[in-house]
N, C-alpha and C. Protein backbone atom coordinates (compact mmCIF):
# COMPACT_ATOMS: atom_id res chain seq x y z
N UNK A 1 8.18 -37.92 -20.59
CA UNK A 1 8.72 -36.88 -19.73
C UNK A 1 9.74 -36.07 -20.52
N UNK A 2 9.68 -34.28 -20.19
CA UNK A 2 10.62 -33.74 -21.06
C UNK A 2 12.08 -33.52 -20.45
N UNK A 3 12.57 -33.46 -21.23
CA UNK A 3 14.60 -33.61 -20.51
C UNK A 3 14.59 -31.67 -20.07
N UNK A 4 15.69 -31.73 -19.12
CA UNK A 4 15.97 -30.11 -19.18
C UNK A 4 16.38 -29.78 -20.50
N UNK A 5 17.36 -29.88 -21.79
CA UNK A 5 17.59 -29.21 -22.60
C UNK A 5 16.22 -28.63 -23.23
N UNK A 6 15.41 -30.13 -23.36
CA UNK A 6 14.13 -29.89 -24.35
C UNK A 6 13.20 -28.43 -23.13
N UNK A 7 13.09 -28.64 -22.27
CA UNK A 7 12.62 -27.22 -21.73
C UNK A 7 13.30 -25.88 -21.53
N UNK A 8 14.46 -26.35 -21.63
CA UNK A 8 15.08 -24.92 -21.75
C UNK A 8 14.74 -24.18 -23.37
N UNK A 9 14.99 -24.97 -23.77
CA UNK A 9 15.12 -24.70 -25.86
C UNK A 9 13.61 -23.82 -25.84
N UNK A 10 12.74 -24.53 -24.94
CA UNK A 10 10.76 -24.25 -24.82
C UNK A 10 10.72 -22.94 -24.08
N UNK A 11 11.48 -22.66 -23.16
CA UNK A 11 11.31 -21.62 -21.83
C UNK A 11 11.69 -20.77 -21.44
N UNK A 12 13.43 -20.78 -22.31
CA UNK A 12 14.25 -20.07 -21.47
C UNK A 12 13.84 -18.90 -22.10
N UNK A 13 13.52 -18.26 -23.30
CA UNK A 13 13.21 -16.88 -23.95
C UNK A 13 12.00 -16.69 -23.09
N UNK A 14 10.71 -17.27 -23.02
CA UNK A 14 9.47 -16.75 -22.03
C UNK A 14 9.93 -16.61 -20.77
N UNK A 15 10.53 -17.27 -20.18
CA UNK A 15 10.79 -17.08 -18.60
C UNK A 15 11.79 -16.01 -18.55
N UNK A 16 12.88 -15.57 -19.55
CA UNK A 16 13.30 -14.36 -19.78
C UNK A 16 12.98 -13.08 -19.64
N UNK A 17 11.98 -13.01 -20.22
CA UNK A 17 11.26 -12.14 -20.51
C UNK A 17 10.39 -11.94 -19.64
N UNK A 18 9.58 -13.10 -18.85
CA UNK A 18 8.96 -12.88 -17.73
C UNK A 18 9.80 -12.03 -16.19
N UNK A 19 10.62 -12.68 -16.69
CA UNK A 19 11.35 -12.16 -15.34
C UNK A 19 11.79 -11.09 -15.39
N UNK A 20 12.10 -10.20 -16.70
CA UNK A 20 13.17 -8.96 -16.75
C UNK A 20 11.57 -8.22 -16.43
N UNK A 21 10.49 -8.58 -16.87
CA UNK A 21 9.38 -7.36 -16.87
C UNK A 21 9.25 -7.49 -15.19
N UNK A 22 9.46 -8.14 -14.07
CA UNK A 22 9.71 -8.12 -12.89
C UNK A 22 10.66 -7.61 -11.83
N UNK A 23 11.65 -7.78 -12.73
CA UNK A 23 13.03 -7.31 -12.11
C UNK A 23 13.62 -6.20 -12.59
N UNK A 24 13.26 -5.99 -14.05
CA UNK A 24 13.94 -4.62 -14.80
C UNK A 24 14.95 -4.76 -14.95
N UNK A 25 15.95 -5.72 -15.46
CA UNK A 25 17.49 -5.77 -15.58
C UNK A 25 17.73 -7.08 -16.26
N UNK A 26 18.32 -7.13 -17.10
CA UNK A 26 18.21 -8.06 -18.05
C UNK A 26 19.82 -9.04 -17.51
N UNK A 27 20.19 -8.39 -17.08
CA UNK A 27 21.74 -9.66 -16.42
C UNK A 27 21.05 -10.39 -15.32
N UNK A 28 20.55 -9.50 -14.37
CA UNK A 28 19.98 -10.29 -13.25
C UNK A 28 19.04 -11.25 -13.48
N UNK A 29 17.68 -10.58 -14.68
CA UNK A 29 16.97 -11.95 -15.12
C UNK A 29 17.39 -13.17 -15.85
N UNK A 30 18.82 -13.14 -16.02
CA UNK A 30 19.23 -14.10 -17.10
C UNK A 30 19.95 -15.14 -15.49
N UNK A 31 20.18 -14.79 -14.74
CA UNK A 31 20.85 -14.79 -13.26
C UNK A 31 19.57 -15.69 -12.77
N UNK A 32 18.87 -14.98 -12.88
CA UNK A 32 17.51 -15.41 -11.99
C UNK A 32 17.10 -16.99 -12.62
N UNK A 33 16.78 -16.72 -14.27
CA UNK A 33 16.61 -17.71 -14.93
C UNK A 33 17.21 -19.06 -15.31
N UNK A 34 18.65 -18.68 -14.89
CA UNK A 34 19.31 -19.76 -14.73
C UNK A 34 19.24 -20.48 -13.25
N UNK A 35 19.06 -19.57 -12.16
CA UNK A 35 18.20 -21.00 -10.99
C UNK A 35 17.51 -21.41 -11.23
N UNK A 36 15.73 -20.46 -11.76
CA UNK A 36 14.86 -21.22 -12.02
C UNK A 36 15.00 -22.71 -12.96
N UNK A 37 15.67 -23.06 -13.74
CA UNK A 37 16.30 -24.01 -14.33
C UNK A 37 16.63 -24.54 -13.38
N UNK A 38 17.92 -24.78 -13.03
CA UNK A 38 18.33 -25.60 -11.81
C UNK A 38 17.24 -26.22 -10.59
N UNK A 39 16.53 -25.14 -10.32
CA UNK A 39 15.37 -25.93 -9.71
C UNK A 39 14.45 -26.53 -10.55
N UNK A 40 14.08 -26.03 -11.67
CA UNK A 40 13.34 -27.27 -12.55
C UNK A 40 14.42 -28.30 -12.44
N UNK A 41 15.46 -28.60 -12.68
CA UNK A 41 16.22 -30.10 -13.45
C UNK A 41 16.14 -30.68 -11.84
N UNK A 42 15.96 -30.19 -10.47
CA UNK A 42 16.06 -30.62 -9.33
C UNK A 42 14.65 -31.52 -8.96
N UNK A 43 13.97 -30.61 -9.38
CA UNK A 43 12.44 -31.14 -8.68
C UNK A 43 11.96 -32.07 -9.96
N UNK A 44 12.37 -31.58 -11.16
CA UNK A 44 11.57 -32.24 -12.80
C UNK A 44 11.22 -33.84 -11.99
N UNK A 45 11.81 -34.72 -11.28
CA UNK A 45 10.72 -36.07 -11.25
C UNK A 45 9.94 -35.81 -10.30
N UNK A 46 9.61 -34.84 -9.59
CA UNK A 46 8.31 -34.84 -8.72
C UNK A 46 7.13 -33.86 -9.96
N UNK A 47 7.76 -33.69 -10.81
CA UNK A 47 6.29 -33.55 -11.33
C UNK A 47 5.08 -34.50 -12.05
N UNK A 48 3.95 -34.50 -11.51
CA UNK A 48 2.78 -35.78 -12.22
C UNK A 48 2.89 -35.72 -13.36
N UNK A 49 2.46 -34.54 -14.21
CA UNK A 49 1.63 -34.55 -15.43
C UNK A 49 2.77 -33.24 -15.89
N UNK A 50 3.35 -34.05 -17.50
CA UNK A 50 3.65 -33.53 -18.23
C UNK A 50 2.66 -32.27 -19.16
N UNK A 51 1.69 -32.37 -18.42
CA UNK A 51 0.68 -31.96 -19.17
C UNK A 51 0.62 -30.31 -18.37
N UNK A 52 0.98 -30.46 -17.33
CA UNK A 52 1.17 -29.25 -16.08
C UNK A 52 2.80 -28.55 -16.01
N UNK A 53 3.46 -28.99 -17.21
CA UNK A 53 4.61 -28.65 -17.17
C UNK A 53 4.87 -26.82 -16.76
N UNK A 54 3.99 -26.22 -18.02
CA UNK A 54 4.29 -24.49 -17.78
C UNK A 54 3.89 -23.89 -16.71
N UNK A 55 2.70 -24.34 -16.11
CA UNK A 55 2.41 -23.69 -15.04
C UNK A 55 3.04 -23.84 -14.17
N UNK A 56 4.01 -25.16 -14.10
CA UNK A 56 4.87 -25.86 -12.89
C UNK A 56 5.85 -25.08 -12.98
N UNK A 57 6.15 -24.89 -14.34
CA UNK A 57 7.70 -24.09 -14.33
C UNK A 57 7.31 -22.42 -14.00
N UNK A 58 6.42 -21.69 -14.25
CA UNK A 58 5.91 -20.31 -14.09
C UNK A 58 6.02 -20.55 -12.56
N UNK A 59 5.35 -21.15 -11.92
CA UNK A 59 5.15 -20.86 -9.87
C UNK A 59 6.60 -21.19 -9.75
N UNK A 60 7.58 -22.30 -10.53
CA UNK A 60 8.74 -21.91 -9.68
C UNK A 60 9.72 -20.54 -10.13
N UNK A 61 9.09 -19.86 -11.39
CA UNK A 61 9.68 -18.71 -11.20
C UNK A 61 9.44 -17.45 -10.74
N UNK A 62 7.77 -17.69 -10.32
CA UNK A 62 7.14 -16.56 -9.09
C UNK A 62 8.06 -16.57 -7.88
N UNK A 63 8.26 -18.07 -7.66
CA UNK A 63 8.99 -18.49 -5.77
C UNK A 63 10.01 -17.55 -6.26
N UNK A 64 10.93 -17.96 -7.24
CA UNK A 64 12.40 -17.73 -7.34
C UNK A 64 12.07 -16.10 -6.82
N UNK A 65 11.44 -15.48 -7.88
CA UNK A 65 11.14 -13.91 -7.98
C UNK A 65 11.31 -13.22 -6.68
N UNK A 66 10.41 -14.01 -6.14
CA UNK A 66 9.84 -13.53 -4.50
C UNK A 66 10.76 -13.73 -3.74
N UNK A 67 12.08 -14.58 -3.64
CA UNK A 67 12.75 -15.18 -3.03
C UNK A 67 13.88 -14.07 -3.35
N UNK A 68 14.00 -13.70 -4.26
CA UNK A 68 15.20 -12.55 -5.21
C UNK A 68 14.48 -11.62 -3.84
N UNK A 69 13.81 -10.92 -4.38
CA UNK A 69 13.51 -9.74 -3.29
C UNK A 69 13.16 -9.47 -1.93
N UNK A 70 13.31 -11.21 -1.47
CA UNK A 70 13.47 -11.31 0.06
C UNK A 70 14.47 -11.00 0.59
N UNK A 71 15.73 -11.43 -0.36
CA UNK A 71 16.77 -11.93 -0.08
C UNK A 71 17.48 -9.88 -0.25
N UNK A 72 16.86 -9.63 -1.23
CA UNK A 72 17.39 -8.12 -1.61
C UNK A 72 16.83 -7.20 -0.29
N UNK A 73 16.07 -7.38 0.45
CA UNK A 73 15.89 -6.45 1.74
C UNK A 73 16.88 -6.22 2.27
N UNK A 74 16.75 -4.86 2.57
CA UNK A 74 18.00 -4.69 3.74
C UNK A 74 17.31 -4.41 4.93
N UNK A 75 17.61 -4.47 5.94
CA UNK A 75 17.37 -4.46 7.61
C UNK A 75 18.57 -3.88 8.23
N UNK A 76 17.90 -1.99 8.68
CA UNK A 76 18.84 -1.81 9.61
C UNK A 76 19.19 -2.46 10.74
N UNK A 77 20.58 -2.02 11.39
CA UNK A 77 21.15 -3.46 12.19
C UNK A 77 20.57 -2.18 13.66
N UNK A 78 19.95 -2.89 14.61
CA UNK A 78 19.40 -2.30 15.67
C UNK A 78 20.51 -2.39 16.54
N UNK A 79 20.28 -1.43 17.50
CA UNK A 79 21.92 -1.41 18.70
C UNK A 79 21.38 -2.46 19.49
N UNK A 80 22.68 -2.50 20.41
CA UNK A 80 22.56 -3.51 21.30
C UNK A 80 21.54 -3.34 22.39
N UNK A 81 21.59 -2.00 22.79
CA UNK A 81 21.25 -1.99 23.92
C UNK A 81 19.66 -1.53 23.84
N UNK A 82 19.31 -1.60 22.47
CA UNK A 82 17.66 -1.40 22.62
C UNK A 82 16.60 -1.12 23.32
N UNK A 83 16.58 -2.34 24.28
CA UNK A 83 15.53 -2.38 25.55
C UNK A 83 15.72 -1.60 26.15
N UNK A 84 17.29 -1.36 26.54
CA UNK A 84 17.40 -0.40 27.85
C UNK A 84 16.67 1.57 27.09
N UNK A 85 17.64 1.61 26.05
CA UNK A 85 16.75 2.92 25.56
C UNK A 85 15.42 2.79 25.15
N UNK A 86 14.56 1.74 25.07
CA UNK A 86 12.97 2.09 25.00
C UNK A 86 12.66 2.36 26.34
N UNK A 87 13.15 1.32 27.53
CA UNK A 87 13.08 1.97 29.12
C UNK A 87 13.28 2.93 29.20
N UNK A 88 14.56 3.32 29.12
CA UNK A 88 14.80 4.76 29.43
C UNK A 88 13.79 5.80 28.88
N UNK A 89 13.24 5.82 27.19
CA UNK A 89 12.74 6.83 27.21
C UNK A 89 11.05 7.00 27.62
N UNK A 90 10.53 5.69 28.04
CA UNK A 90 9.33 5.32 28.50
C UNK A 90 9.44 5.84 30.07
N UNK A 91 9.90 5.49 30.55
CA UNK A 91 10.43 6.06 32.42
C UNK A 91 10.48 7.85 31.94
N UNK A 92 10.97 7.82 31.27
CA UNK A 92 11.28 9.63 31.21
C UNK A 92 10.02 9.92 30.46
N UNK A 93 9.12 9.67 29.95
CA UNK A 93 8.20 10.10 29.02
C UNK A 93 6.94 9.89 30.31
N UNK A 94 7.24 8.91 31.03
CA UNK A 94 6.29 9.05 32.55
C UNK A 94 6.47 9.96 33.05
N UNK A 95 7.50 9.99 33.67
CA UNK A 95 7.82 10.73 34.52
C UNK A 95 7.53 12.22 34.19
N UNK A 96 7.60 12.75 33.06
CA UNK A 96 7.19 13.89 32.42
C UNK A 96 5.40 14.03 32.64
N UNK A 97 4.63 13.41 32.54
CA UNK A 97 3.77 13.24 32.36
C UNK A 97 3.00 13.29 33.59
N UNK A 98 3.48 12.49 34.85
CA UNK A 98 3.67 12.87 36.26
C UNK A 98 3.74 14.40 36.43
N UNK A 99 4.43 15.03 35.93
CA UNK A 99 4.71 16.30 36.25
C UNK A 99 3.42 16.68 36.05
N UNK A 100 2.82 16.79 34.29
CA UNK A 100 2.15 17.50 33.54
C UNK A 100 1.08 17.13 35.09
N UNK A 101 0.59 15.82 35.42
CA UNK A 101 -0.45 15.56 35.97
C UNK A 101 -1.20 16.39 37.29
N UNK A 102 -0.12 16.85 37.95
CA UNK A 102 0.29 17.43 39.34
C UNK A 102 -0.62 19.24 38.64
N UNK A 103 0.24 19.72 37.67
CA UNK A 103 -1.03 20.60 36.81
C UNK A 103 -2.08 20.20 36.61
N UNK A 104 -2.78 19.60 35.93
CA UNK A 104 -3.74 19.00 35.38
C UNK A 104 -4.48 18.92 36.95
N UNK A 105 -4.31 17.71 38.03
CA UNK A 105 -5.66 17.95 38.96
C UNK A 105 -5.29 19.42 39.54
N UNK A 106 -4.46 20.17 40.12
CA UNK A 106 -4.87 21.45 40.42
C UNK A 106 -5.72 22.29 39.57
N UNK A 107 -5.84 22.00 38.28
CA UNK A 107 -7.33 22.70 37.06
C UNK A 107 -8.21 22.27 37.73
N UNK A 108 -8.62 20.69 38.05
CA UNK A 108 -10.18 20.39 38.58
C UNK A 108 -10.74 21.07 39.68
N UNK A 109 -11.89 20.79 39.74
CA UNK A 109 -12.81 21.59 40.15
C UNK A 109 -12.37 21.00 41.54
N UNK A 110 -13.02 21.86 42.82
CA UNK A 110 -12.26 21.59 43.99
C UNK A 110 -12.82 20.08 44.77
N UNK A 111 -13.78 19.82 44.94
CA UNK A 111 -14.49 18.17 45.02
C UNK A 111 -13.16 17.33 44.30
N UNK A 112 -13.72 17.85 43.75
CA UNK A 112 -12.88 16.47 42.57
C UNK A 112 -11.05 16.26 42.77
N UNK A 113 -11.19 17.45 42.75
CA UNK A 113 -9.18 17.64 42.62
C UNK A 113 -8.69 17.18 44.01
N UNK A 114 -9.85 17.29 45.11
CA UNK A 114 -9.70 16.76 46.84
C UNK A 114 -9.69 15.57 46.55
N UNK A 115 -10.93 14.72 46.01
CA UNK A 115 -11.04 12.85 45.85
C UNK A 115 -9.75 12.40 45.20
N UNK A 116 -9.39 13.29 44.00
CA UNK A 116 -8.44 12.32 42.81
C UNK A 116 -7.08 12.26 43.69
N UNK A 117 -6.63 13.50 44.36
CA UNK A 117 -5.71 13.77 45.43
C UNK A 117 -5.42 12.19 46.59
N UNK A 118 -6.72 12.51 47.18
CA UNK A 118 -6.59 11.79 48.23
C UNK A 118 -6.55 10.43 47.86
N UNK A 119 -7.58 9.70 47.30
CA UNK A 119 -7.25 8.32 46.01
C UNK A 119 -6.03 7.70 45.78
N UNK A 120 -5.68 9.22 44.53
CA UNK A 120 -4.81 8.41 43.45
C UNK A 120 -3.17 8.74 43.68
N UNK A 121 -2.76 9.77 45.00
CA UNK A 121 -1.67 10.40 45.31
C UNK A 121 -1.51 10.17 46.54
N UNK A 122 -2.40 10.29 47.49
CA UNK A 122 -2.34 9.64 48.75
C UNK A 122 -2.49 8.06 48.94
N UNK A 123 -2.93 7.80 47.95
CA UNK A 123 -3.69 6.04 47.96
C UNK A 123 -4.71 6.06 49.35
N UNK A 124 -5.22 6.42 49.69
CA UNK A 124 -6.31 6.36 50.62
C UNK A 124 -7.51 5.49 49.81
N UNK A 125 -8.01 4.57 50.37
CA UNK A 125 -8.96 3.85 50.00
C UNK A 125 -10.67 4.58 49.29
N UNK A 126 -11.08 4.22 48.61
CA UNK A 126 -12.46 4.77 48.72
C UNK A 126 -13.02 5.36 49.66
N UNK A 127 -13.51 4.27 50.80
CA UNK A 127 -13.65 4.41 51.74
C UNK A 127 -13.51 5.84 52.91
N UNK A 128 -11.90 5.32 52.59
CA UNK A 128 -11.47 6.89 53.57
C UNK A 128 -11.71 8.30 52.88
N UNK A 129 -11.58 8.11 51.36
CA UNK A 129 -12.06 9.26 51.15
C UNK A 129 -13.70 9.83 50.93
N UNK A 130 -14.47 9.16 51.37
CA UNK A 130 -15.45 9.20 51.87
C UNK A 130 -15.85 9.97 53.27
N UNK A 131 -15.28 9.21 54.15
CA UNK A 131 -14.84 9.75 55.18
C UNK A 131 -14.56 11.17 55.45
N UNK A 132 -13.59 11.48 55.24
CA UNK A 132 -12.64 12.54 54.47
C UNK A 132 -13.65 13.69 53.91
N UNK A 133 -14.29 13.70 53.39
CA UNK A 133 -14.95 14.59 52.31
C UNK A 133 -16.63 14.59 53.03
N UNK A 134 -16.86 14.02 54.24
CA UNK A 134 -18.08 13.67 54.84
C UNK A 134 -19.47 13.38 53.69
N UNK A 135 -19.02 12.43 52.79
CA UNK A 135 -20.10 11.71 51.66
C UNK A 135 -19.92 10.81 51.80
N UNK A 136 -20.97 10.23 51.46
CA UNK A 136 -21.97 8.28 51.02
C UNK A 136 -20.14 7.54 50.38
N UNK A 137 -20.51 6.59 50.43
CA UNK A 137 -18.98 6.16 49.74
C UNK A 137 -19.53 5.80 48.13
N UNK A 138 -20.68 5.93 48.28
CA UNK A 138 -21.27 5.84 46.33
C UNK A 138 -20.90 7.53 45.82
N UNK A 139 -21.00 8.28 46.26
CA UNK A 139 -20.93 9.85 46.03
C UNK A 139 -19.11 9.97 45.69
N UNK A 140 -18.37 9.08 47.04
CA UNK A 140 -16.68 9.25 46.71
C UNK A 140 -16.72 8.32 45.16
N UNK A 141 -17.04 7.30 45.27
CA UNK A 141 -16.80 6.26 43.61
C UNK A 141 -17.02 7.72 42.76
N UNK A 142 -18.27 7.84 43.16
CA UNK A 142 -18.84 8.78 41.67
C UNK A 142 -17.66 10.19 41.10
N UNK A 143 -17.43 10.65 42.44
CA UNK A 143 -16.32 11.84 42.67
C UNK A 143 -15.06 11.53 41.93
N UNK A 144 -14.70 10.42 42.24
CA UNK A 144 -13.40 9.72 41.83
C UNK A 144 -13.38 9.54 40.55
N UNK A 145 -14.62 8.42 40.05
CA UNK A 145 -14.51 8.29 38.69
C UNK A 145 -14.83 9.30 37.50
N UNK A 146 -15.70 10.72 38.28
CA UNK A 146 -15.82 11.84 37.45
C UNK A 146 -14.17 12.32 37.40
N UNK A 147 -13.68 12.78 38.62
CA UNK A 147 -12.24 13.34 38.37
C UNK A 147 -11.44 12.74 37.58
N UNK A 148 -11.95 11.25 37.54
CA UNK A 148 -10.42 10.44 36.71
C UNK A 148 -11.01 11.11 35.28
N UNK A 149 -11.89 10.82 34.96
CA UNK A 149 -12.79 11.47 33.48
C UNK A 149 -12.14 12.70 32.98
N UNK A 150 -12.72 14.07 33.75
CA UNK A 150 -12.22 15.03 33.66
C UNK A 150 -10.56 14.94 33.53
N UNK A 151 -9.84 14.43 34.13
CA UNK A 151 -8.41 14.44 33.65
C UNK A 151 -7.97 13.70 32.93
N UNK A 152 -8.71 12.71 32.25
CA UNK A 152 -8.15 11.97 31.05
C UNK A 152 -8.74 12.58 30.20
N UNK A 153 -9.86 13.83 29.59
CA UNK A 153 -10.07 14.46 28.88
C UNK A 153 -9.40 15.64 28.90
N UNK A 154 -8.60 16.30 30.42
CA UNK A 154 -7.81 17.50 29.88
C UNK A 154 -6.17 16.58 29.61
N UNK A 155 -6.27 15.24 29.58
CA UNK A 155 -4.85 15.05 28.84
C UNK A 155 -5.09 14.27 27.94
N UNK A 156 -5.78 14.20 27.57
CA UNK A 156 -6.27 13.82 25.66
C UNK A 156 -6.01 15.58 25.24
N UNK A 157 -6.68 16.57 25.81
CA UNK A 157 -6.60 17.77 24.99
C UNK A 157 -5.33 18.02 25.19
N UNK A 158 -4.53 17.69 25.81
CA UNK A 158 -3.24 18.55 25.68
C UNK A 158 -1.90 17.37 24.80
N UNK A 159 -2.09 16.02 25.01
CA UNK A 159 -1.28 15.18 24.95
C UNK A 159 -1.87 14.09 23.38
N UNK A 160 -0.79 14.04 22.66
CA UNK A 160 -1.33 12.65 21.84
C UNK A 160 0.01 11.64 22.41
N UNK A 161 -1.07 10.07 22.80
CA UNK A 161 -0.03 8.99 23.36
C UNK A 161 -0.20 8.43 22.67
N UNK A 162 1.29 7.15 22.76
CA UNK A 162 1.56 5.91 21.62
C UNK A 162 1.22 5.31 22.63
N UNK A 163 0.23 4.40 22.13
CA UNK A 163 0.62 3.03 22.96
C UNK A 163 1.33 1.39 22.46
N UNK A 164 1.50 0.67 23.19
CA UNK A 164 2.07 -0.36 22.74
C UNK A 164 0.45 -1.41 21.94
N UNK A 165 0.93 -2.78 21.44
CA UNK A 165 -0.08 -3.53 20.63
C UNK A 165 -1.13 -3.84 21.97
N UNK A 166 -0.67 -4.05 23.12
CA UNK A 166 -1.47 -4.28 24.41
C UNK A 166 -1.86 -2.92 25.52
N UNK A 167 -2.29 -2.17 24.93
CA UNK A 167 -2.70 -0.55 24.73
C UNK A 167 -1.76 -0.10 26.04
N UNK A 168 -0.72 -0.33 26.23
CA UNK A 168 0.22 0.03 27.63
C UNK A 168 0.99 1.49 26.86
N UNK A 169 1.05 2.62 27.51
CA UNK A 169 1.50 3.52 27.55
C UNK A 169 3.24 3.19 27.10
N UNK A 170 3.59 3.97 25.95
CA UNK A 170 5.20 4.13 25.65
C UNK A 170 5.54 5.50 25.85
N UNK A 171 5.00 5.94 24.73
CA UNK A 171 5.41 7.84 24.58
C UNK A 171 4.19 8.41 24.40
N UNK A 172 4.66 10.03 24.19
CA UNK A 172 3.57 10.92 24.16
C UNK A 172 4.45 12.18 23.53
N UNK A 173 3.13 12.85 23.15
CA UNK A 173 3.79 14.29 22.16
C UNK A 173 2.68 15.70 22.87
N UNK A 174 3.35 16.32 23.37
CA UNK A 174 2.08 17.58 23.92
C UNK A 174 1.69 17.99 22.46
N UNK A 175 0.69 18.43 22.68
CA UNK A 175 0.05 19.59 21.69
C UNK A 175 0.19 21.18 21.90
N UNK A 176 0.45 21.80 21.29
CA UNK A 176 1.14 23.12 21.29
C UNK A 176 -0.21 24.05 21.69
N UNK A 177 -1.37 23.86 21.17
CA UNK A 177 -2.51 24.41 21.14
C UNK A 177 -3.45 24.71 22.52
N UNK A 178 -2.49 23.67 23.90
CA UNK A 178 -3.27 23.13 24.90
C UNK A 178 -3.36 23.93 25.16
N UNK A 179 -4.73 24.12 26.06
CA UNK A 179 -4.99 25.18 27.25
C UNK A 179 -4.81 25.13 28.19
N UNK A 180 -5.02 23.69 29.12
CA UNK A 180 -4.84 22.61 30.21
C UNK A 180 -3.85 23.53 31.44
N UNK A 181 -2.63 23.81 30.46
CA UNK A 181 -1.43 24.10 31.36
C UNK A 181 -1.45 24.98 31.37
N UNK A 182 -2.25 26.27 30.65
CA UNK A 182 -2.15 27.45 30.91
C UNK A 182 -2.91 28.08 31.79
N UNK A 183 -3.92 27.22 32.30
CA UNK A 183 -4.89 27.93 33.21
C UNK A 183 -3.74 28.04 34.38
């Protein structure tokens, strides 16, 4: 088994050199290289085979490496009150959007802008708006689910939305180009 001096005398110029071509700074790699040491003379009896020595000592100066520039991240410090301003601007980015919507079905065609109305603003059941509109209650589904169509395609054309990783609505950005709101 080799002693730390006898691997340092073997290493310390290659692992030098390995490390400055990583780090670019020759104080810090001499910095660096002196843990990697320290963790060799720490771990040196868990290694099997003297025979695996360089490669043993190279991965612990990849870890070290990797560990240098974990440690070198910085992370802006987030406010406290976080949650409440993603609420806030999610409630207001609805609520905006609410507005836009109230435009948007007055564009649809008059069938449609009556079903999505009575539905999705009145909450009236299928059913009643069936009723309502004197059609089959397969004709109101169909009415309904065309209007919802038609207005999630005139607010795709006017709107690009973020959504969250579980596709839930956060924000949105109009598009300058829309036509939607100008009719």
């Amino acid at each position: 088994m080799q002693t730390i001096e006898n691997i340092w005398k073997e290493y310390h110029l290659k692992l030098t050199h390995f490390v400055n071509k990583r780090v670019n700074d020759a104080s810090l790699s001499e910095d660096i290289v002196q843990e990697i040491m320290i963790k060799v003379n720490a771990k040196l009896d868990t290694l099997e085979s003297s025979k695996k020595i360089q490669g043993w000592i190279y991965q612990i100066a990849r870890n070290t490496i990797i560990d240098y520039y974990r440690a070198k991240k910085t992370y802006e410090e987030l406010p406290e009150n976080i949650t409440s301003l993603e609420v806030d601007e999610t409630k207001q980015a609805r609520q905006e959007i609410s507005s836009c919507l109230g435009v948007l079905i007055d564009n649809l065609p008059s069938d449609y802008r009556e079903a999505i109305t009575l539905s999705e603003i009145e909450n009236f059941t299928q059913k009643e708006v069936a009723l309502k509109q004197s059609i089959s209650l397969s004709g109101a589904k169909s009415r309904i689910q065309r209007g919802r169509g038609l207005l999630k395609n005139m607010l795709m054309e006017c709107c690009t939305f973020e959504m969250d990783h579980k596709d839930r609505f956060i924000n949105y950005q109009s598009k300058s180009d829309c036509d939607c709101l100008k009719k």
